[in-house]
Protein backbone atom coordinates (compact mmCIF):
# COMPACT_ATOMS: atom_id res chain seq x y z
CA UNK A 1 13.26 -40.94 -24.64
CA UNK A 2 13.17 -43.54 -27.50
CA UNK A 3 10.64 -47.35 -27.53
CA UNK A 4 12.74 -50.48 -28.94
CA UNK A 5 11.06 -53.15 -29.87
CA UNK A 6 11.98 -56.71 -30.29
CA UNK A 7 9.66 -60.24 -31.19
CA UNK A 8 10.43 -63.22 -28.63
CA UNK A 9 8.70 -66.74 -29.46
CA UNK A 10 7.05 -68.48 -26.72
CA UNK A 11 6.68 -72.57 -25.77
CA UNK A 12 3.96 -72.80 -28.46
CA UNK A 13 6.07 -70.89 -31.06
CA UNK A 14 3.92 -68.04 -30.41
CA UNK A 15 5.36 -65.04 -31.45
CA UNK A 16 5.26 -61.70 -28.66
CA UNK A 17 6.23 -58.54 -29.47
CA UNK A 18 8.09 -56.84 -26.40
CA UNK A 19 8.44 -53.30 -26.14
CA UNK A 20 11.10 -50.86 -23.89
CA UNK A 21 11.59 -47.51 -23.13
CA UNK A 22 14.73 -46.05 -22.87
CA UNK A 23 15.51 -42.79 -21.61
CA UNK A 24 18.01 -40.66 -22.98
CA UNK A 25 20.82 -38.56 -21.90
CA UNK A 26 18.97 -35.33 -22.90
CA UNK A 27 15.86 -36.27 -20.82
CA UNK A 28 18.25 -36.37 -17.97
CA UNK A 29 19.98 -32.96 -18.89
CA UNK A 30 16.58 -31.33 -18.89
CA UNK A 31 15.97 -32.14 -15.71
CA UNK A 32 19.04 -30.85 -14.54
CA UNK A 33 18.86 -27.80 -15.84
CA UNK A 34 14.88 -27.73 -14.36
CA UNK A 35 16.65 -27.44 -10.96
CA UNK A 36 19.24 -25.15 -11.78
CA UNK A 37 16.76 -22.95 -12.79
CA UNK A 38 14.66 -23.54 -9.45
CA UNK A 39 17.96 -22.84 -7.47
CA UNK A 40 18.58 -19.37 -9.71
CA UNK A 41 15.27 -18.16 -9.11
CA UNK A 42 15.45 -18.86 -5.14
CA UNK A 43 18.88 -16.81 -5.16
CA UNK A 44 17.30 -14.07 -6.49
CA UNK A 45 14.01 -13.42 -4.54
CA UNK A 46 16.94 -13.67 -1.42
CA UNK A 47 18.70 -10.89 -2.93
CA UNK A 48 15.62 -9.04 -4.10
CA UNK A 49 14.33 -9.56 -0.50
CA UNK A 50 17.52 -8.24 0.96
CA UNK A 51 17.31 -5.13 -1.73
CA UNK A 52 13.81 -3.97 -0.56
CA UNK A 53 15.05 -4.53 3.38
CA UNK A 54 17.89 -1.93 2.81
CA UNK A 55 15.84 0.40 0.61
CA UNK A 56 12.99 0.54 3.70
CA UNK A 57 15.26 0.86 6.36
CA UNK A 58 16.90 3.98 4.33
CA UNK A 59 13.43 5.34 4.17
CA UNK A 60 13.33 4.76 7.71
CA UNK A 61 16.51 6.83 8.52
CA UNK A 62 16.02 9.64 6.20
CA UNK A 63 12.61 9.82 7.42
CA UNK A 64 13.60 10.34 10.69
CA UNK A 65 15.92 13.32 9.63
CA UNK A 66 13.65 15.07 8.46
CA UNK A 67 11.32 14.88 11.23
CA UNK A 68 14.47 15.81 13.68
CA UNK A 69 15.27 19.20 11.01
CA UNK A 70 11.35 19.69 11.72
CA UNK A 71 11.85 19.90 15.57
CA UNK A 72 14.62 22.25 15.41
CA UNK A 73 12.92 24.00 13.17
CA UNK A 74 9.76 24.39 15.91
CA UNK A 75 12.31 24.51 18.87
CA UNK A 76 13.62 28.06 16.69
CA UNK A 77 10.19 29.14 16.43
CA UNK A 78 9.34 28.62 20.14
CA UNK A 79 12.76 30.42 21.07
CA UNK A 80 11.87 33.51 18.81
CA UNK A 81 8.51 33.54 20.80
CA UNK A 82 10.19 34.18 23.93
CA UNK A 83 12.50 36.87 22.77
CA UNK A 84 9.99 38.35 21.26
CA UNK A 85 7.75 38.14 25.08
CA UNK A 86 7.85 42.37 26.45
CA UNK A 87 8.05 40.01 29.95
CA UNK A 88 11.49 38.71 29.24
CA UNK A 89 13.67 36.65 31.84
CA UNK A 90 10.21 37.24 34.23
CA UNK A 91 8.07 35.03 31.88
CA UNK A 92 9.90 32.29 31.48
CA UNK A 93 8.29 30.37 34.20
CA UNK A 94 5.37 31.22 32.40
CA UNK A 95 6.39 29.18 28.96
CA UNK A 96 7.13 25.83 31.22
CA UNK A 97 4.62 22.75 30.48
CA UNK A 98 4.92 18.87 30.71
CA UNK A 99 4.89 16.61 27.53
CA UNK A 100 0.97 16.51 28.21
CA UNK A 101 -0.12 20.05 29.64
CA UNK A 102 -1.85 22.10 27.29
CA UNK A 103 -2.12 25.54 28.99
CA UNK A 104 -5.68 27.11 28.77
CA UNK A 105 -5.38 30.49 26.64
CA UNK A 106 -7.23 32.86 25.36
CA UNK A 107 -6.60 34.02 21.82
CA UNK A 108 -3.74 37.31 21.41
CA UNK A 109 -4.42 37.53 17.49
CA UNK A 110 -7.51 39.72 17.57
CA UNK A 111 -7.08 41.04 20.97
CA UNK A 112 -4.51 42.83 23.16
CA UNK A 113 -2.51 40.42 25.89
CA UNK A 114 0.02 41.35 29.10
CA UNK A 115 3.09 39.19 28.96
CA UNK A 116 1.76 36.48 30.96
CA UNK A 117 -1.46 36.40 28.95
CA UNK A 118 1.05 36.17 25.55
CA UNK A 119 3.39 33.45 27.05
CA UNK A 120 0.05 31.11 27.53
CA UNK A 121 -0.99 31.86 24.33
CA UNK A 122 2.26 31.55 22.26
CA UNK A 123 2.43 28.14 24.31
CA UNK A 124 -0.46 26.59 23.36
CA UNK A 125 -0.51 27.67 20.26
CA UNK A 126 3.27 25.89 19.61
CA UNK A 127 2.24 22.83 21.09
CA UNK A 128 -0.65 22.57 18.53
CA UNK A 129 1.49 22.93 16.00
CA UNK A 130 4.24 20.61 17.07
CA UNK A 131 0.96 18.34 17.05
CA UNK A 132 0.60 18.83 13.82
CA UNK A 133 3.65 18.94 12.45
CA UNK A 134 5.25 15.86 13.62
CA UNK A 135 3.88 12.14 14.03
CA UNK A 136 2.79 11.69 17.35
CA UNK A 137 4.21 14.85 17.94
CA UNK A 138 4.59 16.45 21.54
CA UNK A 139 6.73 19.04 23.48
CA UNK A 140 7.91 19.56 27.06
CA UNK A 141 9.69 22.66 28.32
CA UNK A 142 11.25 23.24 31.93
CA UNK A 143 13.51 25.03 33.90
CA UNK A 144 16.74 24.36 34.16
CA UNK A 145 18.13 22.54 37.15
CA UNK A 146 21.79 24.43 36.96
CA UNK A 147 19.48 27.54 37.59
CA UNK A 148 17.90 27.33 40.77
CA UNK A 149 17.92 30.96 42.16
CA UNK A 150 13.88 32.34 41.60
CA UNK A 151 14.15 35.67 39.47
CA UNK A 152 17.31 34.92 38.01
CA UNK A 153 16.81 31.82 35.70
CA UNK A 154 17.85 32.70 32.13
CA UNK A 155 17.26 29.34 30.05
CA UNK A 156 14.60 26.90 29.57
CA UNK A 157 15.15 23.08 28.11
CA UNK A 158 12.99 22.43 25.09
CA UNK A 159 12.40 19.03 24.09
CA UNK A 160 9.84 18.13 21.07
CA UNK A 161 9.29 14.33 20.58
CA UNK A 162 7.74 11.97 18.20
CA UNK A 163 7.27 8.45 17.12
CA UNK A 164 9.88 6.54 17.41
CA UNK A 165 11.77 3.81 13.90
CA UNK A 166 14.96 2.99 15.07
CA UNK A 167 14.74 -0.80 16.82
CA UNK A 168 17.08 0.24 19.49
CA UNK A 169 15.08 1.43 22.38
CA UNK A 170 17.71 0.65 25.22
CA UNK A 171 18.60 2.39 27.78
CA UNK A 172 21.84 3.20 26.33
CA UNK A 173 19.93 4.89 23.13
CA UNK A 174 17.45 6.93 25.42
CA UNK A 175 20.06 8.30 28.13
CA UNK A 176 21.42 11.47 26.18
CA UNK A 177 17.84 12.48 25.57
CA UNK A 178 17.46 12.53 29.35
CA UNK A 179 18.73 16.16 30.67
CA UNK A 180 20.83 15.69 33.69
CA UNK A 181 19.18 16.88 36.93
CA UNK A 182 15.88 17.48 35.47
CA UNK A 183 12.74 16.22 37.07
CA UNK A 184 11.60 12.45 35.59
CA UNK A 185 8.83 13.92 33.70
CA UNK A 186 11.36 16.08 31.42
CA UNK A 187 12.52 12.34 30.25
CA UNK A 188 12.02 11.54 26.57
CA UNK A 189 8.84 9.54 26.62
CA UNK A 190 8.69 5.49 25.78
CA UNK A 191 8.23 5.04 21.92
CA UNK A 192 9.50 8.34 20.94
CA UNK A 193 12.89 10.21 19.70
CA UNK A 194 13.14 13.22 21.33
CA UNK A 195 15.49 16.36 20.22
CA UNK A 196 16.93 18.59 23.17
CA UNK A 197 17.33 22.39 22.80
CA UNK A 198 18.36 24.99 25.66
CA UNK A 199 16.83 28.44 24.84
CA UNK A 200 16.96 31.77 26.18
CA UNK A 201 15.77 35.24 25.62
């Protein structure tokens, strides 16, 4: 921006001195390029934004496989405690619980136990640590429903649970985590995934 100047005489031969500013070409440019720069920087929080939204839903998925490599990891260790029951195929009744049973046990570790006795105690004792283990972390096992004869059942469903990150909660996600045939409260809970095991001795 530049001033000219220029002298003008009045009626009375006064003289008055009349100043103007002009602004330039490069004013104009700067201004420009002010906006430009605005624009740039709005483009790029977007992207960043978009970045950070793919980085924590990858989080979110590889969180949740290692929480499901967790579960079968306890659904192993619960199978290994049945095989390892003296009871055998006549226990397994013994090792069924709801997502919210916690069998009363007493302790095996410093003290001798039947089979039944074990079974309680090897039950409550996984549930604890499927507690522990995983957020929100819970268990159900039950009987099969292909096996219906008493004294001849050979397999038990195991399903551990825990809290839920994927958006999709319909009832197209949930379905497969529903064993056919099973009583309602073998159903994956609201809120959680839940990972489905059959197990025998």
């Amino acid at each position: 921006m530049h001033v000219q100047w220029w002298a003008l005489e009045n009626a009375q031969g006064e003289r008055i001195v009349q100043l103007t500013r002009i602004r330039t070409g490069k004013a104009r440019q700067a201004g420009i390029t002010l906006l430009e720069s605005l624009a740039a920087l709005v483009v790029l929080a977007v992207a960043v934004l978009g970045m950070l939204g793919v980085q924590l839903r990858t989080l979110a998925e590889t969180q949740t496989g290692v929480r499901r490599a967790q579960a079968v990891r306890l659904i192993e260790d619960f199978a290994e405690r049945i095989k390892n029951n003296p009871g055998g195929f006549a226990q397994l009744p013994n090792f069924v619980a709801d997502w919210t049973a916690m069998p009363a046990a007493s302790s095996c570790v410093s003290a001798s136990c039947d089979a039944a006795s074990l079974a309680a105690w090897d039950l409550r004792s996984w549930k604890q640590s499927v507690a522990q283990t995983l957020p929100m972390g819970k268990a159900c096992v039950f009987e099969s429903s292909d096996e219906t004869t008493a004294g001849l059942k050979r397999q038990l469903g195991v399903m551990v649970g825990w809290r839920a990150n994927e958006r999709d909660t319909s009832t197209a996600y949930l379905d497969p985590l529903e064993p056919a045939g099973a009583a309602s409260a073998a159903a994956c809970p609201a809120g959680l995934i839940c990972h489905l095991v059959y197990v025998q001795p």
